[in-house]
N, C-alpha and C. Protein backbone atom coordinates (compact mmCIF):
# COMPACT_ATOMS: atom_id res chain seq x y z
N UNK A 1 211.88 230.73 184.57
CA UNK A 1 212.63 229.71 183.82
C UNK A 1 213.74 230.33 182.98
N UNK A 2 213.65 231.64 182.33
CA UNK A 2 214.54 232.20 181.73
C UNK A 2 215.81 232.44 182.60
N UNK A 3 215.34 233.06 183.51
CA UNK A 3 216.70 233.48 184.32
C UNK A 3 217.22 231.95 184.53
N UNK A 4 217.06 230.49 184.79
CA UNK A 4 217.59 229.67 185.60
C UNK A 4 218.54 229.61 184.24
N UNK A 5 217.86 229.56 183.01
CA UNK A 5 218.65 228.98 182.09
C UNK A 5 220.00 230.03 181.69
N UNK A 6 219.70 231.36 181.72
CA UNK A 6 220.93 232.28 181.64
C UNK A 6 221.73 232.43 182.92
N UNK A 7 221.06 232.22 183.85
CA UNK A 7 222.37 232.21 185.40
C UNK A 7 222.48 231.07 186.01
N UNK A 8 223.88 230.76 186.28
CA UNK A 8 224.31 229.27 186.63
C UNK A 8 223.86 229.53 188.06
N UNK A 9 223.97 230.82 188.59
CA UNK A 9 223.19 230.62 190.27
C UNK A 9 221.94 230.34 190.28
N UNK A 10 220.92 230.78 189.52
CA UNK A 10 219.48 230.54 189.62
C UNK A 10 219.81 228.90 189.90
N UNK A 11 220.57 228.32 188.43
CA UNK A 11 220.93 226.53 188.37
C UNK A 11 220.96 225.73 189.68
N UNK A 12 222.00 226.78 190.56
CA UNK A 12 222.36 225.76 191.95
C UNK A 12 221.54 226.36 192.66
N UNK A 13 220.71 227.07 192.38
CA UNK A 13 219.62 226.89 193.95
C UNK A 13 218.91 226.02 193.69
N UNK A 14 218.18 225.72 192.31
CA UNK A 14 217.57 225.20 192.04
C UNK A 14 217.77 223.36 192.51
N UNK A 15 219.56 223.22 192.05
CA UNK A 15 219.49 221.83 192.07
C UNK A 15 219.66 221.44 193.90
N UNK A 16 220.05 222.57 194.61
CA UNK A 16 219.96 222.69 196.21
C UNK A 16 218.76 222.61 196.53
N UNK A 17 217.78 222.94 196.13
CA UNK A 17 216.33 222.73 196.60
C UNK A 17 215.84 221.21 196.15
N UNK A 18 216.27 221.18 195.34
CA UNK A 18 216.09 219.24 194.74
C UNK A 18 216.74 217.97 195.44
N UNK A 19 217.76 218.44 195.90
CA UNK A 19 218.45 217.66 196.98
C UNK A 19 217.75 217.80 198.44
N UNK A 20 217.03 219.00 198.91
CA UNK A 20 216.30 219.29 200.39
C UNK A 20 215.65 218.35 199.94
N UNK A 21 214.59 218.55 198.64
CA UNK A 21 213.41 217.92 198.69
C UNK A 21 213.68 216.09 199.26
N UNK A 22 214.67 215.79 198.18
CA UNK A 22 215.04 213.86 198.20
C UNK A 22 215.13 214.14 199.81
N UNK A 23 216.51 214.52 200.47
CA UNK A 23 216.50 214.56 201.88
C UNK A 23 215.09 214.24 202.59
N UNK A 24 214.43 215.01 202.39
CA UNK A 24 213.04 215.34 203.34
C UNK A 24 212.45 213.67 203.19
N UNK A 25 212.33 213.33 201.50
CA UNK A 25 211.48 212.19 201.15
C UNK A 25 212.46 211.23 202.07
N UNK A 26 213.32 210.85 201.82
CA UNK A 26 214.07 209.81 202.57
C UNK A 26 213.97 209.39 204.09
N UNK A 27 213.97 210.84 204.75
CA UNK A 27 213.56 210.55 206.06
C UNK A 27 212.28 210.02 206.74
N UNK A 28 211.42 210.52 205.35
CA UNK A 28 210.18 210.30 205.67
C UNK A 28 209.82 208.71 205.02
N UNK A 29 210.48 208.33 204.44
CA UNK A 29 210.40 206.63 204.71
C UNK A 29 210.40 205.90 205.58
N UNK A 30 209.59 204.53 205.27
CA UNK A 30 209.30 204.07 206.33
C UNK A 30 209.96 202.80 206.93
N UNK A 31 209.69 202.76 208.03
CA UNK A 31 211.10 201.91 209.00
C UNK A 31 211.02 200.68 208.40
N UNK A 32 212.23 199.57 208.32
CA UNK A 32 212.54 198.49 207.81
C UNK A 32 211.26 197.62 208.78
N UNK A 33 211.14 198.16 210.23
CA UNK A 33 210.13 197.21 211.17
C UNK A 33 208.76 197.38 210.76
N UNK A 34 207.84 198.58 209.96
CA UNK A 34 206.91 198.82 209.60
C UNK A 34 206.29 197.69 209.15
N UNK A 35 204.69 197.83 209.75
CA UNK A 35 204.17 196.65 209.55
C UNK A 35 203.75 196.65 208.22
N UNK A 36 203.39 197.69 207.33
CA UNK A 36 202.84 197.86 206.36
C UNK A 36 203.98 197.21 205.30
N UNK A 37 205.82 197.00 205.72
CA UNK A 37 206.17 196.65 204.67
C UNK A 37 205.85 195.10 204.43
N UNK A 38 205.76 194.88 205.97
CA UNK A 38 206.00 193.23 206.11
C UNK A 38 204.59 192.59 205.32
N UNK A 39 203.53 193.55 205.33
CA UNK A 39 202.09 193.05 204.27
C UNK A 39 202.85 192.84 203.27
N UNK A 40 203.24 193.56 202.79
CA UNK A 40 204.06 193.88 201.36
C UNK A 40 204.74 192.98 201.00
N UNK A 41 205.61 192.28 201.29
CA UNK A 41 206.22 191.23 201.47
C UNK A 41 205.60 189.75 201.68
N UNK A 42 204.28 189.68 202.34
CA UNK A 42 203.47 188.31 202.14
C UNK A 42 202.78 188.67 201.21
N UNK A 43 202.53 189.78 200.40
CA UNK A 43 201.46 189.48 199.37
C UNK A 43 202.63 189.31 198.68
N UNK A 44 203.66 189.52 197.94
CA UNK A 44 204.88 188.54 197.33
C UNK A 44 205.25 187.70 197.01
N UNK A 45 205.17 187.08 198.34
CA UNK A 45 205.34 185.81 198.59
C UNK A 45 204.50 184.72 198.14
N UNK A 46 203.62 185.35 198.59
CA UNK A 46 201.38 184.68 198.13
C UNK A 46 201.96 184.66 196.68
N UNK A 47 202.08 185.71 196.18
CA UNK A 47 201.99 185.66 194.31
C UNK A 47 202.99 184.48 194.21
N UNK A 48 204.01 184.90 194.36
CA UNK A 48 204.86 183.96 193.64
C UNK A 48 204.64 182.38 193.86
N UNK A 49 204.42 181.84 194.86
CA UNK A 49 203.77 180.48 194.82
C UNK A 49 202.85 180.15 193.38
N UNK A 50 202.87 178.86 192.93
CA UNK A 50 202.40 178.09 192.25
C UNK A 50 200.86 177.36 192.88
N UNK A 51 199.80 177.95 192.16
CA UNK A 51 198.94 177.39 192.71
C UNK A 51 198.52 175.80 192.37
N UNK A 52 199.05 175.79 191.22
CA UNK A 52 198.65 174.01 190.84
C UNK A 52 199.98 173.85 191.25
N UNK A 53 200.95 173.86 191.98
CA UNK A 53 201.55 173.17 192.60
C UNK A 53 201.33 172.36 193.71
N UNK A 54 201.16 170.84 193.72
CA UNK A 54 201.03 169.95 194.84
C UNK A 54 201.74 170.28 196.22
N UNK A 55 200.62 170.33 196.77
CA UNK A 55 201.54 170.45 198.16
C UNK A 55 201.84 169.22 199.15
N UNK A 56 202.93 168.67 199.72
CA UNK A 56 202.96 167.55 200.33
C UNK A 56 203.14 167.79 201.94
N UNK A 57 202.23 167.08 202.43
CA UNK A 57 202.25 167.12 203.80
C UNK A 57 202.78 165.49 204.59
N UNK A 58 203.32 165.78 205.52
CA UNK A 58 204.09 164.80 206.25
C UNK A 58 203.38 164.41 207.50
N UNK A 59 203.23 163.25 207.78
CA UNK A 59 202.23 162.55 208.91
C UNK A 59 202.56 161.69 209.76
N UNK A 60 203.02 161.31 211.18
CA UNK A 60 203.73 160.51 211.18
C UNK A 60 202.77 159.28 211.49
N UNK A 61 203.05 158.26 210.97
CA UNK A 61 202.33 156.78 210.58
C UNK A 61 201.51 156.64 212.33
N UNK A 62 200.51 156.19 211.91
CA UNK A 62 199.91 155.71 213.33
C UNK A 62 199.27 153.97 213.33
N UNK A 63 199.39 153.74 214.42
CA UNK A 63 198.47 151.97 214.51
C UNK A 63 197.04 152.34 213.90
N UNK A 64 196.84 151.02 213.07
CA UNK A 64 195.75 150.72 212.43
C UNK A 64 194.51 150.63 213.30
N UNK A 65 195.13 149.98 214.73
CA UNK A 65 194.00 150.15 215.68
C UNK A 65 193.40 151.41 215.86
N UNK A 66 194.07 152.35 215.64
CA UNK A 66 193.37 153.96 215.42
C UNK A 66 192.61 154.06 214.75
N UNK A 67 191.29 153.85 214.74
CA UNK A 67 190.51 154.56 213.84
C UNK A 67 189.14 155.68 214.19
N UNK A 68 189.37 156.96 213.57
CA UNK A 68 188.91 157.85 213.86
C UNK A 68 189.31 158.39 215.36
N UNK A 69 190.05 158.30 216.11
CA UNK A 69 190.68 158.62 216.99
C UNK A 69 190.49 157.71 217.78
N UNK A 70 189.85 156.87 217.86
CA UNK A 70 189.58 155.56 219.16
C UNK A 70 190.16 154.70 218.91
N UNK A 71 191.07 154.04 219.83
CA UNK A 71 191.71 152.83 220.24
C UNK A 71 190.44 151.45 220.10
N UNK A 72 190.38 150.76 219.06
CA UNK A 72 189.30 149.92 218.80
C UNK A 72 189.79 148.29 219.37
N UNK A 73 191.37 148.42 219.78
CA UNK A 73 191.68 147.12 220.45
C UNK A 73 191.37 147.36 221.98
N UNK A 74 190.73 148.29 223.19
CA UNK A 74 190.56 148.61 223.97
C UNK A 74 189.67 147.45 224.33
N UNK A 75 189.10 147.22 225.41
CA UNK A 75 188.60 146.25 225.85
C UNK A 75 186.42 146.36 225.53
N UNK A 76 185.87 146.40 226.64
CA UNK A 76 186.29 145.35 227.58
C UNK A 76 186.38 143.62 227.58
N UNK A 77 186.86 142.76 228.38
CA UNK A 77 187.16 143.65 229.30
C UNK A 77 188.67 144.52 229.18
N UNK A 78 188.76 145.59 230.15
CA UNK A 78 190.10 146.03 229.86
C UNK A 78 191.16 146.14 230.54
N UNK A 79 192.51 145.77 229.68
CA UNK A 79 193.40 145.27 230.09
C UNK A 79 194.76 146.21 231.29
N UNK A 80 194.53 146.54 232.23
CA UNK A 80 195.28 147.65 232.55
C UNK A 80 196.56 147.19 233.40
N UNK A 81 197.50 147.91 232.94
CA UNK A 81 199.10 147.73 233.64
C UNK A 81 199.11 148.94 234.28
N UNK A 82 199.65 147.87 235.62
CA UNK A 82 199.85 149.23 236.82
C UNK A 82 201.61 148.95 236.73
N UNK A 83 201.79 150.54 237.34
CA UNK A 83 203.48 150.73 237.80
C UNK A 83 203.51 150.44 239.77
N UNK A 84 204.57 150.80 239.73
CA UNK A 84 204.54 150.71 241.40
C UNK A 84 203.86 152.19 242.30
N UNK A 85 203.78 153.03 241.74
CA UNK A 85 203.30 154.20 241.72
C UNK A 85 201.84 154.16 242.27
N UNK A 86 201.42 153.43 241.00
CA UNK A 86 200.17 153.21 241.33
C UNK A 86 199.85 152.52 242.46
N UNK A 87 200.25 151.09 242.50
CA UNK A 87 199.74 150.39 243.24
C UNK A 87 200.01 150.88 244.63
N UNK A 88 200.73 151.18 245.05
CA UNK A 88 201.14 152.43 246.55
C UNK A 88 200.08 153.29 246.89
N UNK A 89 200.07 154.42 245.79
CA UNK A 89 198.78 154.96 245.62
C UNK A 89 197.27 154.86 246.34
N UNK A 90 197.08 153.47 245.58
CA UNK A 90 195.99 152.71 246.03
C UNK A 90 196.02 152.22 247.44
N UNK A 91 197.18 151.68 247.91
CA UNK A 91 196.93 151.40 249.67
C UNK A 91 196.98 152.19 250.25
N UNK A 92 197.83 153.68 250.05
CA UNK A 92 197.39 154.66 250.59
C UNK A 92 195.81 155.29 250.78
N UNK A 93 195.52 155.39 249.77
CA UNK A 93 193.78 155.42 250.13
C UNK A 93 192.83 154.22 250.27
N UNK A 94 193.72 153.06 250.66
CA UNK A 94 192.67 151.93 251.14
C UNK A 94 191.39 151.46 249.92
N UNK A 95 192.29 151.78 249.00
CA UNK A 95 191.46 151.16 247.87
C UNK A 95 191.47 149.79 247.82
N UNK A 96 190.36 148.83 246.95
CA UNK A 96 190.58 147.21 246.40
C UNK A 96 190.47 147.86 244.63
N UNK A 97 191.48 147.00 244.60
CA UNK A 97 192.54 148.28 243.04
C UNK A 97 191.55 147.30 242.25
N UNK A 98 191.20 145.70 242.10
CA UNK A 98 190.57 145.18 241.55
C UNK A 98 189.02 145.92 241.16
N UNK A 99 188.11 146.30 242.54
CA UNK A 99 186.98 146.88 242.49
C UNK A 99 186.98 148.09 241.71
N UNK A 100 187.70 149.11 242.27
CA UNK A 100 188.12 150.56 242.06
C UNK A 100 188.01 150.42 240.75
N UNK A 101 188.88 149.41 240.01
CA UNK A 101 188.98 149.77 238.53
C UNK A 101 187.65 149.58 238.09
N UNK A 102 186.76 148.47 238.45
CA UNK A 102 185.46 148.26 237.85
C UNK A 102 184.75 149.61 238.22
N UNK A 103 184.64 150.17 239.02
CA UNK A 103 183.70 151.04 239.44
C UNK A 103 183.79 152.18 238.54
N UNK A 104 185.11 152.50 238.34
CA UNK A 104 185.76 153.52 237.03
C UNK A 104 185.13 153.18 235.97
N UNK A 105 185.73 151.67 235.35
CA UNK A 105 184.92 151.71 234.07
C UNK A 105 183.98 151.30 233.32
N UNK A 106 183.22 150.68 235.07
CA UNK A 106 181.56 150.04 234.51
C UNK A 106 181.73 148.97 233.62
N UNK A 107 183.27 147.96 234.02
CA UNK A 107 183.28 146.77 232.80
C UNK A 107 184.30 145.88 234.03
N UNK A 108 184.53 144.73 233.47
CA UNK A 108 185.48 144.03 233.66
C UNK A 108 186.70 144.36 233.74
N UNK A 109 188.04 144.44 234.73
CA UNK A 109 189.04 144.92 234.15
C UNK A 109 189.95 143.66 235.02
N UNK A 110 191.20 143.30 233.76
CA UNK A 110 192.30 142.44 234.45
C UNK A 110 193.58 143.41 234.44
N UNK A 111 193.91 143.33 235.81
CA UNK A 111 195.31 144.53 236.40
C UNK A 111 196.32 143.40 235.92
N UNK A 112 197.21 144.48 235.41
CA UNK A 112 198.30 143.39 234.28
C UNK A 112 199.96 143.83 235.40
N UNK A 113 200.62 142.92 236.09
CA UNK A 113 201.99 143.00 236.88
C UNK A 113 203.37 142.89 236.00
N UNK A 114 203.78 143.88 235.52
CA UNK A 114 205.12 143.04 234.58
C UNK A 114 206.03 142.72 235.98
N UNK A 115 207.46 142.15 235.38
CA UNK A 115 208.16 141.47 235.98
C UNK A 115 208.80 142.42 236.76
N UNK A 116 209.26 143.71 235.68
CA UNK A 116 210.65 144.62 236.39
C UNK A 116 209.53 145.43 237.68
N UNK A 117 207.83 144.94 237.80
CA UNK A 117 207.53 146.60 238.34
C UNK A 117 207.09 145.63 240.05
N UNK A 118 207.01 144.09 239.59
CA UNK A 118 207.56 142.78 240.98
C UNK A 118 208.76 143.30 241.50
N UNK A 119 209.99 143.21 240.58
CA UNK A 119 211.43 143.69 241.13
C UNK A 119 211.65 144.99 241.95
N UNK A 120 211.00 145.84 241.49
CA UNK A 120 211.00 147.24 242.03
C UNK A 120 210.51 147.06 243.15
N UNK A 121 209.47 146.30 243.81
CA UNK A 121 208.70 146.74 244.74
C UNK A 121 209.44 145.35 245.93
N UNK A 122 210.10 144.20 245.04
CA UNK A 122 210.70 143.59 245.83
C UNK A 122 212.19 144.40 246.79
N UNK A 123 212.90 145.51 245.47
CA UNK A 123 213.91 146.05 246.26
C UNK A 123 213.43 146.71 247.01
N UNK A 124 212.75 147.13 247.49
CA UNK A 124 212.19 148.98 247.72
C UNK A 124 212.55 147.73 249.61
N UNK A 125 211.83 146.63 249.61
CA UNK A 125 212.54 146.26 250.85
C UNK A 125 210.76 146.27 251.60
N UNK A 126 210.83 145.58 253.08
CA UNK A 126 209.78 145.55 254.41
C UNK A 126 208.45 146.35 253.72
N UNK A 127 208.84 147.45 253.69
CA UNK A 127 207.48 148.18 253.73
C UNK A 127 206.77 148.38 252.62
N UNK A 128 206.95 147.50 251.45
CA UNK A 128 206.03 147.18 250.40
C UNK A 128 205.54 145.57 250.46
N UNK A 129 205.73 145.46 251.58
CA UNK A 129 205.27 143.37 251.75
C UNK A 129 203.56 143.66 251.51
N UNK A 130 203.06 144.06 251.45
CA UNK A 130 201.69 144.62 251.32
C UNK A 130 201.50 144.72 249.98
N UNK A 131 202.20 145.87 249.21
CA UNK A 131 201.78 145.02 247.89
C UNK A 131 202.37 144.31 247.10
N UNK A 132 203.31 143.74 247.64
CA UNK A 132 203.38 142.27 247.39
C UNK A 132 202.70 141.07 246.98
N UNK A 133 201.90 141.03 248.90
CA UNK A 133 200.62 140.34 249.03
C UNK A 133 199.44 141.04 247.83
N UNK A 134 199.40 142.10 247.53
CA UNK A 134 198.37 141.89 247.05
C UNK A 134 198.33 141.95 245.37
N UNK A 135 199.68 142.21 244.73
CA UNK A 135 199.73 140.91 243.23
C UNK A 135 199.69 140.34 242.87
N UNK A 136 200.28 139.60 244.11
CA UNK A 136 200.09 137.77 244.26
C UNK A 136 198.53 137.29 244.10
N UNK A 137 197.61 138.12 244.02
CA UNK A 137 196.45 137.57 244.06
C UNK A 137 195.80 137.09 242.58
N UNK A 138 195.32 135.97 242.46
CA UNK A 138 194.95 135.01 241.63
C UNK A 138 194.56 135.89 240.42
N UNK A 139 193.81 137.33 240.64
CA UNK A 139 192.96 138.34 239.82
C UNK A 139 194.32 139.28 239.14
N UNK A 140 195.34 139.31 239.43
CA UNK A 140 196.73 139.62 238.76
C UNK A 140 197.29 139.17 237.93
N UNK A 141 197.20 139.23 236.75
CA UNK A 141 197.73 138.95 235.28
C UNK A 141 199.85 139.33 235.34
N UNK A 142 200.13 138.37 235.04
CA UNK A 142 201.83 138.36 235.11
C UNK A 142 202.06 138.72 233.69
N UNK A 143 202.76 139.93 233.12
CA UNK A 143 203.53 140.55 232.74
C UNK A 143 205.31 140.10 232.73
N UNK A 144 205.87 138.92 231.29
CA UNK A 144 206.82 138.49 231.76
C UNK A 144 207.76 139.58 230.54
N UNK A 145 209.08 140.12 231.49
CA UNK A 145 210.22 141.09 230.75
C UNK A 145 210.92 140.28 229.82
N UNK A 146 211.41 141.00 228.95
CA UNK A 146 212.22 139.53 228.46
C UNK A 146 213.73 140.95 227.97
N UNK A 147 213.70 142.19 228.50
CA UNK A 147 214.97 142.79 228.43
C UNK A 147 215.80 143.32 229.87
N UNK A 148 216.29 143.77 229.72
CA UNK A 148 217.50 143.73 230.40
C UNK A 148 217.38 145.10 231.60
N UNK A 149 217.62 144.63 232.87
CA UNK A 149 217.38 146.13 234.12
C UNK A 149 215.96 145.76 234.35
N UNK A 150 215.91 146.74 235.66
CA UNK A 150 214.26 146.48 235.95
C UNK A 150 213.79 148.09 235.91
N UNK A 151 213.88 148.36 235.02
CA UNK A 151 213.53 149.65 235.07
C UNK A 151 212.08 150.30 234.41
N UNK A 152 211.09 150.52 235.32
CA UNK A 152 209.31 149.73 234.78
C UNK A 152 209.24 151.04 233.79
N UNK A 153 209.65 152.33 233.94
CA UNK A 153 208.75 153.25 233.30
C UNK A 153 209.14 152.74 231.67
N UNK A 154 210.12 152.43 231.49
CA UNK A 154 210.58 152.01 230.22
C UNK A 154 210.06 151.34 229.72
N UNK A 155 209.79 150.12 230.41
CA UNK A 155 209.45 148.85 230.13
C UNK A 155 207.52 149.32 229.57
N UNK A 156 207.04 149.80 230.45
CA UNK A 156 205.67 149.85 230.15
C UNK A 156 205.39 150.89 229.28
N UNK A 157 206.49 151.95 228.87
CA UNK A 157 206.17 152.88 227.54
C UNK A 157 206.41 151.83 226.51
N UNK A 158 207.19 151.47 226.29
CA UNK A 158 207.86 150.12 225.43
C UNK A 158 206.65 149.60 225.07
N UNK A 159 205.79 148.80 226.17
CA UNK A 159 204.80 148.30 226.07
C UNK A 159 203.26 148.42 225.13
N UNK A 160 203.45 149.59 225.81
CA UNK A 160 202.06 149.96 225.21
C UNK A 160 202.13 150.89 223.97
N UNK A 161 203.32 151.10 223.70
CA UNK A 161 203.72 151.34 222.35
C UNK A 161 203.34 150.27 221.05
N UNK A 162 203.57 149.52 221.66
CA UNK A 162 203.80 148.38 220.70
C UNK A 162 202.51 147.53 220.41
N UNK A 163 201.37 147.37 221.57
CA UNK A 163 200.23 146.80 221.81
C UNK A 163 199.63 147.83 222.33
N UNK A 164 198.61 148.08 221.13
CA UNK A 164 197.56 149.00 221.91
C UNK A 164 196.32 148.95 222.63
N UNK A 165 196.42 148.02 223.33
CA UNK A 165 195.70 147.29 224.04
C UNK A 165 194.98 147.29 225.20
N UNK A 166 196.46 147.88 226.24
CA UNK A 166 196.58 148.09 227.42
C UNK A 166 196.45 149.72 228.01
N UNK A 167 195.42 149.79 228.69
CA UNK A 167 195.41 151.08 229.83
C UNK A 167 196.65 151.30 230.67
N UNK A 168 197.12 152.16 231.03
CA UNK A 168 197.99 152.12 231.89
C UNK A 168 197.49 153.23 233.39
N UNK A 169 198.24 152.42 234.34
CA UNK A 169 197.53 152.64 235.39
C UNK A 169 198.89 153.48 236.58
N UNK A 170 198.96 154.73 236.52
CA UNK A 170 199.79 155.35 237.20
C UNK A 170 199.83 156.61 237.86
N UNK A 171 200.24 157.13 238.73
CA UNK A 171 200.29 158.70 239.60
C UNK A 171 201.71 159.33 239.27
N UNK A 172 202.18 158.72 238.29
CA UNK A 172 203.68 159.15 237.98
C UNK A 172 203.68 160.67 237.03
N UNK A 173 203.88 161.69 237.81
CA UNK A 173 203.72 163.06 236.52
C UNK A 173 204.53 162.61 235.23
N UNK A 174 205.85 162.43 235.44
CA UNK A 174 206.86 161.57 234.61
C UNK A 174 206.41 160.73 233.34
N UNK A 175 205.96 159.64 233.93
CA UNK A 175 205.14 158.39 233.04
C UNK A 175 204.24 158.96 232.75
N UNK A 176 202.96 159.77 233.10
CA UNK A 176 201.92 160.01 232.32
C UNK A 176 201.76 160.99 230.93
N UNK A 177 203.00 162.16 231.30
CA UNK A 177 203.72 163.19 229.94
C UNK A 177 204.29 161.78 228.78
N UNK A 178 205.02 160.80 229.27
CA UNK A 178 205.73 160.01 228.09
C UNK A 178 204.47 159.52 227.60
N UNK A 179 203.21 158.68 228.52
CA UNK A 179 202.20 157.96 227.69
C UNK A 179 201.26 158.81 226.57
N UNK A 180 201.26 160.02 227.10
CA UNK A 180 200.09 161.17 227.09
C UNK A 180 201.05 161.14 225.58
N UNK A 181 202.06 160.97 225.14
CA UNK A 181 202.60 161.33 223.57
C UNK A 181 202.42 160.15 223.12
N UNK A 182 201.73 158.75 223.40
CA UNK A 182 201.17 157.96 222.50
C UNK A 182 200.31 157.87 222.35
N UNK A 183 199.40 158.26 221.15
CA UNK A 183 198.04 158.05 221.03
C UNK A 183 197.41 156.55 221.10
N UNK A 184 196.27 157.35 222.35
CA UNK A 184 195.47 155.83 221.96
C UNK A 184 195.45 155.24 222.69
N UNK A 185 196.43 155.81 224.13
CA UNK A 185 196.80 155.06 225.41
C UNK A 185 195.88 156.10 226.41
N UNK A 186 194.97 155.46 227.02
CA UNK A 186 194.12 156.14 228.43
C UNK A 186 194.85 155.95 229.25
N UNK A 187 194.94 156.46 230.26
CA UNK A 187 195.80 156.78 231.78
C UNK A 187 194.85 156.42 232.75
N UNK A 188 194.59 155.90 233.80
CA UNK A 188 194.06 155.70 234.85
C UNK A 188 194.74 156.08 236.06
N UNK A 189 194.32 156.89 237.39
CA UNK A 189 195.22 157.37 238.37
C UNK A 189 194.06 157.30 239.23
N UNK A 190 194.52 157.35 240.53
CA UNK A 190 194.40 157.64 241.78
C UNK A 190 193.86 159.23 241.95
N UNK A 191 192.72 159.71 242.39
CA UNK A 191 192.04 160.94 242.73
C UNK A 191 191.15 161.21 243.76
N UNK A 192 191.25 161.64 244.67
CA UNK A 192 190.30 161.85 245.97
C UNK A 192 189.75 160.85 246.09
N UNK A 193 190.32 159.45 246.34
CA UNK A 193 190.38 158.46 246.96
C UNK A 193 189.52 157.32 246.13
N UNK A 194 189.59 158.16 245.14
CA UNK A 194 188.83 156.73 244.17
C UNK A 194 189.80 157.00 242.66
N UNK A 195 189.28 155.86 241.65
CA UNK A 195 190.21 155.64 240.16
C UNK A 195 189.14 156.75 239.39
N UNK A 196 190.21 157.30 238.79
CA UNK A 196 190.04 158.43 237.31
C UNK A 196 190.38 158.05 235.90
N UNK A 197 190.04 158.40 235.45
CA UNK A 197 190.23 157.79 233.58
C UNK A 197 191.23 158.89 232.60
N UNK A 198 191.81 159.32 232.07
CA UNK A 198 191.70 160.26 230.99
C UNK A 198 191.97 159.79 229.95
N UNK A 199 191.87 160.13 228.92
CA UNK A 199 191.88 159.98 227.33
C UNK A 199 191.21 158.95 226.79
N UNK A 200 189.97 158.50 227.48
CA UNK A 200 189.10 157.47 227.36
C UNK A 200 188.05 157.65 226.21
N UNK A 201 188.17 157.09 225.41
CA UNK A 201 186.96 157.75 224.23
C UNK A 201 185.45 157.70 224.73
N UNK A 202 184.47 158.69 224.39
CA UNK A 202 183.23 158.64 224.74
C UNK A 202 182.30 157.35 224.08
N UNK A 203 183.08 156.76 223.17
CA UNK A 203 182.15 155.77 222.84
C UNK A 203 182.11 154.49 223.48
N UNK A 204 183.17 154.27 224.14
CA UNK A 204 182.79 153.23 225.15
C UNK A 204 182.45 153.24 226.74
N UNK A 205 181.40 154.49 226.51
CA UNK A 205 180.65 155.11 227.42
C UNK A 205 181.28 155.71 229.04
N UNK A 206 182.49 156.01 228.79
CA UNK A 206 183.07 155.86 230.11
C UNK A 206 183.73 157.64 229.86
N UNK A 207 183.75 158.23 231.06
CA UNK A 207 183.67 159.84 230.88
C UNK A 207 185.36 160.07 230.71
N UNK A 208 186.33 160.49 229.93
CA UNK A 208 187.32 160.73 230.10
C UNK A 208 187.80 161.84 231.06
């Protein structure tokens, strides 16, 4: 220590070795990506929050008919709207869409026809005269439009949006993603030659 203080060289090695040292420390810090800083940073974060601060959470409103997750306006008996999808479907595998549905859900069911999904199957032309004939049948509930185009997938999201009431009855990948985002709406389809259910609650004993 004597010599550093009487020779200005002892001084600059000294303050040269103090500068290696910082160097060395610096490099040896740790990377901005280190996971250890990013802990560091949520326990921070954690502190600084307010614990008696209210926290508000956002929900978006659902039908009253919801309760506890079941659709309680559901039937039976129950009320199901087919698309044109469906009903095709069904003569393809030589189904009676009337039976089929009972056999599915072990209840009563009335197949509901809106107007635009008549129109559709009237343009389509000859080779839907078949199910034609078979809407027309007395056991077919009429579905009257009262907006504008015949355009069914609309019409029956529309629908069962609004009344939660109705099953909907379709093979449409399309239509079943739009229904599948309203709660509360079961799907019925066409499956190895007989009717399938999904999103059916277990309490009205029917297997979803």
């Amino acid at each position: 220590m004597v010599t550093d203080l009487f020779f200005p060289q002892g001084k600059q090695k000294k303050t040269q070795k103090v500068k290696k040292q910082r160097n060395a420390q610096l490099k040896r810090l740790m990377k901005p990506t280190d996971s250890r800083l990013k802990d560091q940073i949520r326990e921070k974060r954690k502190k600084a929050e307010d614990p008696h601060q209210v926290k508000v959470h956002e929900a978006t409103q659902q039908s009253s008919a919801l309760f506890f997750q079941y659709n309680t306006q559901l039937g039976p008996p129950y009320h199901i709207v087919l698309d044109t999808n469906f009903i095709n479907f069904s003569i393809k595998s030589k189904l009676d869409i009337v039976q089929g549905m009972m056999d599915c859900l072990y209840a009563k069911c009335i197949p509901y026809i809106s107007d635009c999904v008549r129109a559709e199957l009237e343009k389509l032309g000859n080779k839907y005269k078949l199910a034609l004939r078979i809407i027309s049948d007395p056991r077919f509930e009429r579905l009257p439009c009262l907006h504008k185009g015949t355009y069914a997938d609309d019409c029956i999201v529309e629908r069962v949006r609004q009344h939660k009431c109705y099953i909907v009855a379709t093979n449409d990948k399309d239509l079943k993603n739009r229904i599948r985002k309203i709660p509360g709406v079961p799907i019925m389809y066409v499956s190895a030659h007989k009717y399938a259910i999904e999103r059916m609650p277990e309490a009205y004993g029917v297997k979803a």
